[in-house]
Protein backbone atom coordinates (compact mmCIF):
# COMPACT_ATOMS: atom_id res chain seq x y z
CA UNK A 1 66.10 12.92 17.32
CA UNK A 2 64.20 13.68 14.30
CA UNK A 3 60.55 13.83 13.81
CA UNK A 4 61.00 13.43 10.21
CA UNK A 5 58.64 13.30 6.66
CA UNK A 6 58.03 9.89 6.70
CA UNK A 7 57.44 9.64 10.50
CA UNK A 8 54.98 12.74 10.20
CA UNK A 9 52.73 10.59 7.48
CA UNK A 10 52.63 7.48 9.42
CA UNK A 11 51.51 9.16 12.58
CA UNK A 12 48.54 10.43 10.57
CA UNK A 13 47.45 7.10 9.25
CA UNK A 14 48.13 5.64 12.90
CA UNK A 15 46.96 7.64 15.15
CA UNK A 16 43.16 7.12 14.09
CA UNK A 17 43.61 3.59 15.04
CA UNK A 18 44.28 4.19 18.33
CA UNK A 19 41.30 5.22 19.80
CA UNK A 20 39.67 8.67 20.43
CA UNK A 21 41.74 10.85 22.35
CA UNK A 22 44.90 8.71 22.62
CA UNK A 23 48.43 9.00 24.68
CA UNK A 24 51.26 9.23 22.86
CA UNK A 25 55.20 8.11 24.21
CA UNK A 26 57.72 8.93 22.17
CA UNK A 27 61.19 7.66 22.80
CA UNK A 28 63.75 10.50 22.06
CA UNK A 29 63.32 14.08 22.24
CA UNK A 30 61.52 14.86 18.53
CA UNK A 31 62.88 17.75 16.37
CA UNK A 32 60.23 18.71 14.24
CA UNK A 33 61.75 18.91 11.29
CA UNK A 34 58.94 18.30 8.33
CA UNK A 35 59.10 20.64 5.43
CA UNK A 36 56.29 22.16 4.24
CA UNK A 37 55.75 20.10 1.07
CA UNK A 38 55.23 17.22 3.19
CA UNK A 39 52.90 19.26 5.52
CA UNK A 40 50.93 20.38 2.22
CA UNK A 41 50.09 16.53 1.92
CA UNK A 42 49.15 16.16 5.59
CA UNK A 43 46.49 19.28 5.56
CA UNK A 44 45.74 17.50 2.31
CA UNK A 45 44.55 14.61 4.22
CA UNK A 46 43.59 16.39 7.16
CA UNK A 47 40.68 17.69 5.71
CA UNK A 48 38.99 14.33 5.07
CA UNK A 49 39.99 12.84 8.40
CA UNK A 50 38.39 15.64 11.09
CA UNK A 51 41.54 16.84 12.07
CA UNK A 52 42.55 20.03 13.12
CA UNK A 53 43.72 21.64 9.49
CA UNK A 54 43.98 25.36 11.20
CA UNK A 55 46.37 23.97 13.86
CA UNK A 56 48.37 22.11 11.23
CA UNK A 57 48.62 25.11 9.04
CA UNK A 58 49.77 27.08 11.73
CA UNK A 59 52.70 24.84 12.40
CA UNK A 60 53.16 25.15 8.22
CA UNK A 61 53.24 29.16 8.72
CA UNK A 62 56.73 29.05 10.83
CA UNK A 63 60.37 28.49 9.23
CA UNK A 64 62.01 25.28 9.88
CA UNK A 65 63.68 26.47 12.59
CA UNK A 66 60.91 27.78 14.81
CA UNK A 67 58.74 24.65 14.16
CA UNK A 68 61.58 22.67 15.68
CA UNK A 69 59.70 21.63 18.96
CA UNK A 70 56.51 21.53 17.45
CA UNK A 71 55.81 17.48 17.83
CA UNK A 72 53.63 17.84 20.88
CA UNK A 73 51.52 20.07 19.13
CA UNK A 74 51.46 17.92 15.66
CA UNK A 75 50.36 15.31 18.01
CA UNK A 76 47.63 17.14 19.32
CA UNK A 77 46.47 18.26 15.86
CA UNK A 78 46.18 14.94 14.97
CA UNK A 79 44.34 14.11 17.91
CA UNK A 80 46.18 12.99 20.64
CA UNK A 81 45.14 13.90 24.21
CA UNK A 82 48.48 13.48 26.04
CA UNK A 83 52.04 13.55 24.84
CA UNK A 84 54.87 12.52 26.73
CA UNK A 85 59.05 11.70 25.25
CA UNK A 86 61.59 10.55 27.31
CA UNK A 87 65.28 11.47 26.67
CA UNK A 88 68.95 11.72 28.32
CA UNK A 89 67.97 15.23 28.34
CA UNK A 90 65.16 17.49 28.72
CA UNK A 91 64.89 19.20 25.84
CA UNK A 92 61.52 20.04 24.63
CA UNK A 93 60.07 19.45 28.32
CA UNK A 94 61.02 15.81 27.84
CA UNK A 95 61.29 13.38 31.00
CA UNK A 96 64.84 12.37 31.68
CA UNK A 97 65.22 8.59 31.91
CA UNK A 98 68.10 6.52 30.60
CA UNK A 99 66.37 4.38 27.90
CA UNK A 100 69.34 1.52 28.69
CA UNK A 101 67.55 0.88 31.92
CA UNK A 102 64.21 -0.92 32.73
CA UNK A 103 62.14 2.17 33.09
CA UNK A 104 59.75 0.62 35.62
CA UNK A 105 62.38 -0.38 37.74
CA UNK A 106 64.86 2.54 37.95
CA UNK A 107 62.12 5.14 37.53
CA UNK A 108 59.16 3.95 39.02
CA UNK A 109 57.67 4.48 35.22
CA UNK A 110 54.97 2.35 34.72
CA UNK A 111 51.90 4.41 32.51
CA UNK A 112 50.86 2.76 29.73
CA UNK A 113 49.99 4.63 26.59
CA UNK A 114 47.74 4.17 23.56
CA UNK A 115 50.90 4.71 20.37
CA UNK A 116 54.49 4.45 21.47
CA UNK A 117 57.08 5.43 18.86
CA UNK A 118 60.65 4.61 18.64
CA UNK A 119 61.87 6.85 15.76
CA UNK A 120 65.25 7.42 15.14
CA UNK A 121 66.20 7.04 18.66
CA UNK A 122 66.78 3.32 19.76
CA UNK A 123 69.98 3.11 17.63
CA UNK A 124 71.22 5.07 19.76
CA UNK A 125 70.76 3.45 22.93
CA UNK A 126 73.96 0.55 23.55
CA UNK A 127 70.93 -1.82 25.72
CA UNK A 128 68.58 -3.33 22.68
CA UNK A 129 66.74 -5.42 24.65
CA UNK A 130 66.04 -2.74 27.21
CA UNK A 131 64.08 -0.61 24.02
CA UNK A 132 61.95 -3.41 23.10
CA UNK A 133 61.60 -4.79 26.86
CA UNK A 134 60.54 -0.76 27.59
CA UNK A 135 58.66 -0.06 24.65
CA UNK A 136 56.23 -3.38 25.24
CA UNK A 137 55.25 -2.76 28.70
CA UNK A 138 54.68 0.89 28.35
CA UNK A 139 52.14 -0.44 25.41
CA UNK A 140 48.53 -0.77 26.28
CA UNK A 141 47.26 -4.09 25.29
CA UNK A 142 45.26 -3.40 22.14
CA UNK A 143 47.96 0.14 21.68
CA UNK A 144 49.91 0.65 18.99
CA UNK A 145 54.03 0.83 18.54
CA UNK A 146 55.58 2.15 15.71
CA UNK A 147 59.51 2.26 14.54
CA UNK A 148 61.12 4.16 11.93
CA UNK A 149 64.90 3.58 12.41
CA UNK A 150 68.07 3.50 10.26
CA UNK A 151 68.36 0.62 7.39
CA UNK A 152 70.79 2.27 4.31
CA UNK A 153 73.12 4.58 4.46
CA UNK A 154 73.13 5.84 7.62
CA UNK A 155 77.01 5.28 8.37
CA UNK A 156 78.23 5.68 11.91
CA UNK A 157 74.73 7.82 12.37
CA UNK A 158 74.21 5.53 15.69
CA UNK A 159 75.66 2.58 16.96
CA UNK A 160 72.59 -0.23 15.07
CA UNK A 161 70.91 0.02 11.90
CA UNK A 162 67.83 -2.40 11.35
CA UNK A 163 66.14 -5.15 8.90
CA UNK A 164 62.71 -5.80 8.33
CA UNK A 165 62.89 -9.46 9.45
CA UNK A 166 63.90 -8.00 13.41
CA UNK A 167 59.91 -6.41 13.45
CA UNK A 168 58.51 -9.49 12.03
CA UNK A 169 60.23 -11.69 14.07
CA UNK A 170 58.98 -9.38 17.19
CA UNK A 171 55.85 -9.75 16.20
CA UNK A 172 55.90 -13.62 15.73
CA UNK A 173 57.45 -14.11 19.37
CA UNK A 174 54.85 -11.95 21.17
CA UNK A 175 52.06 -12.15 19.61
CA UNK A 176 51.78 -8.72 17.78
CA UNK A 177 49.90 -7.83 14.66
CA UNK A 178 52.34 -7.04 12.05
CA UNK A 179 50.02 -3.86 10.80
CA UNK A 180 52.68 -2.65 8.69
CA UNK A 181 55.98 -3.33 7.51
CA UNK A 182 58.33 -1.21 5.06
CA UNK A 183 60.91 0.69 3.86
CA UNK A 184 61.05 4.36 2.69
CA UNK A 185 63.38 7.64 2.21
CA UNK A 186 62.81 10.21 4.45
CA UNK A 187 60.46 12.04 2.61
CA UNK A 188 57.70 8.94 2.33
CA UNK A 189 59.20 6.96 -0.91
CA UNK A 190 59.36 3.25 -0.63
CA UNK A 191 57.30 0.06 -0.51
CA UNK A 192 55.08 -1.11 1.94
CA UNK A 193 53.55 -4.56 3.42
CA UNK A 194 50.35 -3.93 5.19
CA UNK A 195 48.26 -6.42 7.07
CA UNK A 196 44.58 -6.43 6.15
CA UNK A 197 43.03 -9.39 7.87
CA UNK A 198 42.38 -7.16 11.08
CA UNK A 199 39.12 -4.69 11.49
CA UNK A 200 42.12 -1.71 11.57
CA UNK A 201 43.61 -1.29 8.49
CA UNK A 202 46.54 1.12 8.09
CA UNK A 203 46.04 3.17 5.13
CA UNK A 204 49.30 3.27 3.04
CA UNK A 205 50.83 6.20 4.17
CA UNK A 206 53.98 6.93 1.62
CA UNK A 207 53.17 9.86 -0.54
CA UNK A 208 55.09 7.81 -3.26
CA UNK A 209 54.92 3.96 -3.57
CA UNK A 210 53.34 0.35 -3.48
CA UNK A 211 52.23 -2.23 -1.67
CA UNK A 212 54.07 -5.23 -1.88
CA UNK A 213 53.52 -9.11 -0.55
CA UNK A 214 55.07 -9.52 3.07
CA UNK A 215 57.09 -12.05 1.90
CA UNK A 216 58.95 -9.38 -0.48
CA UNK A 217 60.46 -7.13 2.29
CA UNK A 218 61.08 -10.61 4.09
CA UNK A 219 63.43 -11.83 1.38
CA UNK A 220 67.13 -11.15 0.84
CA UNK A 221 67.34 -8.88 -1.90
CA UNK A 222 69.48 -8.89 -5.16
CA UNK A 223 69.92 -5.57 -6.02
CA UNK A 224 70.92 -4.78 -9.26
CA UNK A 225 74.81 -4.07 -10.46
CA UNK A 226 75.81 -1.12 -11.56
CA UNK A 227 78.66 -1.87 -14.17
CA UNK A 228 77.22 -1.89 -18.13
CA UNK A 229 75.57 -3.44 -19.97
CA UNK A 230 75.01 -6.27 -17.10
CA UNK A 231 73.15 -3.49 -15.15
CA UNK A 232 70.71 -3.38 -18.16
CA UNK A 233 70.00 -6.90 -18.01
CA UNK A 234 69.65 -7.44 -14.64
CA UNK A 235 66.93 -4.78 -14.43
CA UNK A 236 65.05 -6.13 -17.34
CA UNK A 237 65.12 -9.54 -15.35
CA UNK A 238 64.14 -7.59 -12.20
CA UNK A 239 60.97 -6.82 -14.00
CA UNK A 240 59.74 -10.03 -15.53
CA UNK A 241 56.44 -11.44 -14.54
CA UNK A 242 58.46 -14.31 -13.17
CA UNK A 243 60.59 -12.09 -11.02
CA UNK A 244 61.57 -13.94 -7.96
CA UNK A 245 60.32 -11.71 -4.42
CA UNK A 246 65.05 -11.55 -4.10
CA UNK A 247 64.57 -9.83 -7.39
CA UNK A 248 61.87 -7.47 -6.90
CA UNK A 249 63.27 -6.48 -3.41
CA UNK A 250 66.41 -5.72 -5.33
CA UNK A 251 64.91 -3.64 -7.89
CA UNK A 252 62.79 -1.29 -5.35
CA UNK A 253 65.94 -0.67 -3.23
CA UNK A 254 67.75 0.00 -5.92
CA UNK A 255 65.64 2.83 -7.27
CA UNK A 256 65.93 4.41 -3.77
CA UNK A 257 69.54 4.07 -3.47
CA UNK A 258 70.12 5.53 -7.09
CA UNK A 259 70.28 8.73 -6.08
CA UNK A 260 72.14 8.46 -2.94
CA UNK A 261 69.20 8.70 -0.74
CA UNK A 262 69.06 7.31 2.88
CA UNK A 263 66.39 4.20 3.78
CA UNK A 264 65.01 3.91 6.94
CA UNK A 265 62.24 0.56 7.74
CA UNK A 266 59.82 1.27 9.29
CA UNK A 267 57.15 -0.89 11.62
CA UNK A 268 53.72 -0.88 12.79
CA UNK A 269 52.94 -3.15 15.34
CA UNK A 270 49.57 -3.68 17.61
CA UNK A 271 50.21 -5.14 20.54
CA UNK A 272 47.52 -7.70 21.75
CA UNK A 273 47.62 -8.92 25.20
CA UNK A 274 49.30 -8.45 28.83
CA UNK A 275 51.62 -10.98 28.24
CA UNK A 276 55.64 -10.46 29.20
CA UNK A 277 57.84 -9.57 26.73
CA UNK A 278 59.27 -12.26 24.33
CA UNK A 279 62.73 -12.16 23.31
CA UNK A 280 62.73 -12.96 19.37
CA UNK A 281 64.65 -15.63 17.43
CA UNK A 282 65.33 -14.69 14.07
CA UNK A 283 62.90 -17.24 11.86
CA UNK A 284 65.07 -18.13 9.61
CA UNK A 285 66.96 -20.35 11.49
CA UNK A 286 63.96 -22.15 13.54
């Protein structure tokens, strides 16, 4: 799986929300694979947040290829006390589990951590239910879980790609804070929702974008057409005051899909009591 741009930049606004010294469980075997642009940004921030800039600059020193199984350590930079990922496979030192299964019951696995992550890995996995069911009791009450999976583009790249609405609705059904809700290109462009009625606040983490109303990324979008000159016009109505949320939705995907580039949404949810795991109905039809 890969520990892309955009997941690199919301780990750094997350993981000082979780507590000194957290535990981190990542679903999926991470390939490190943040360029150093992106990494520039980080150390950027780095400095102002007491994290460990020498550590992250020394990941920025190798070539893409030898900073490949460098997520434990960008963890630990940002500073994380633990880090554990489970996978199909052990590569990187991960633990081999079959994320289809109940964890606790086929593997005994029952830790709880302070941030678990599902990026890029759960569409992968045939058993939904078995992700969420996993990823919620391996969650500290009071922890954090974040998602950055598939949305645009990603043809036959696993076997699910995701909405916004699914995290929403996840969070409605169990009780979670909805900390952060979005969607984004790979290397951090998009929109974001974030929730600031909590005492956390996620800073906005995309290197390029906006904060938008929840109800924006919670609307079905009308994205723009491409033929002339009705393309013209429709993005001129996109951009009126009066803009329905459909129409501003539209617009924002549009400008990331313009030039061919993949969106992924992305989630951050807080989890807030013991309480089993709720499967979600999607709200719309309630």
């Amino acid at each position: 799986m890969s520990f892309n741009p955009l997941m690199s930049l919301i780990t750094q606004a997350v993981l000082p929300l979780c507590g000194p010294r957290p535990a981190v469980l990542e679903f999926g075997n991470q390939t490190f694979t943040v360029d150093s642009a992106t990494l520039g940004r980080v150390i950027e921030r780095a400095r102002t947040a007491g994290q460990d800039v020498a550590g992250l600059e020394a990941i920025d020193a190798l070539d893409m290829h030898a900073r490949r199984d460098r997520a434990r350590e960008y963890y630990r930079c940002l500073g994380a006390a633990s880090y554990t990922a489970i996978d199909i496979n052990d590569t990187y030192g991960s633990l081999v589990m079959d994320l289809n299964q109940d964890l606790a019951r086929a593997y005994q696995f029952t830790s709880q951590f302070e941030l678990v992550t599902n990026s890029g890995t759960g569409e992968h996995v045939f058993d939904q239910g078995a992700i969420f069911r996993n990823m919620h009791a391996l969650t500290r009450p009071g922890a954090l879980m974040v998602h950055v999976m598939p949305f645009v583009y990603y043809v036959n790249h696993g076997f699910y790609s995701y909405h916004p609405n699914l995290y929403h609705a996840l969070a409605v059904a169990n009780g979670y804070r909805l900390m952060g809700l979005g969607i984004a290109t790979r290397s951090g462009d998009g929109i974001i929702a974030v929730d600031r009625a909590g005492p956390a606040v996620l800073a906005n983490p995309l290197l390029r974008g906006r904060e938008v109303p929840l109800d924006t990324l919670l609307s079905e979008p009308k994205i723009p057409r491409r033929n002339w000159p009705r393309r013209w016009l429709e993005l001129i109505l996109h951009r009126l005051p009066g803009a329905s949320a459909q129409q501003v939705f539209g617009l924002d995907i549009h400008r990331l899909l313009v030039s061919g580039r993949k969106i992924l949404v992305f989630a951050v949810l807080q989890k807030a009591t013991a309480a089993d795991f709720v499967v979600p109905t999607q709200i719309r039809y309630t």
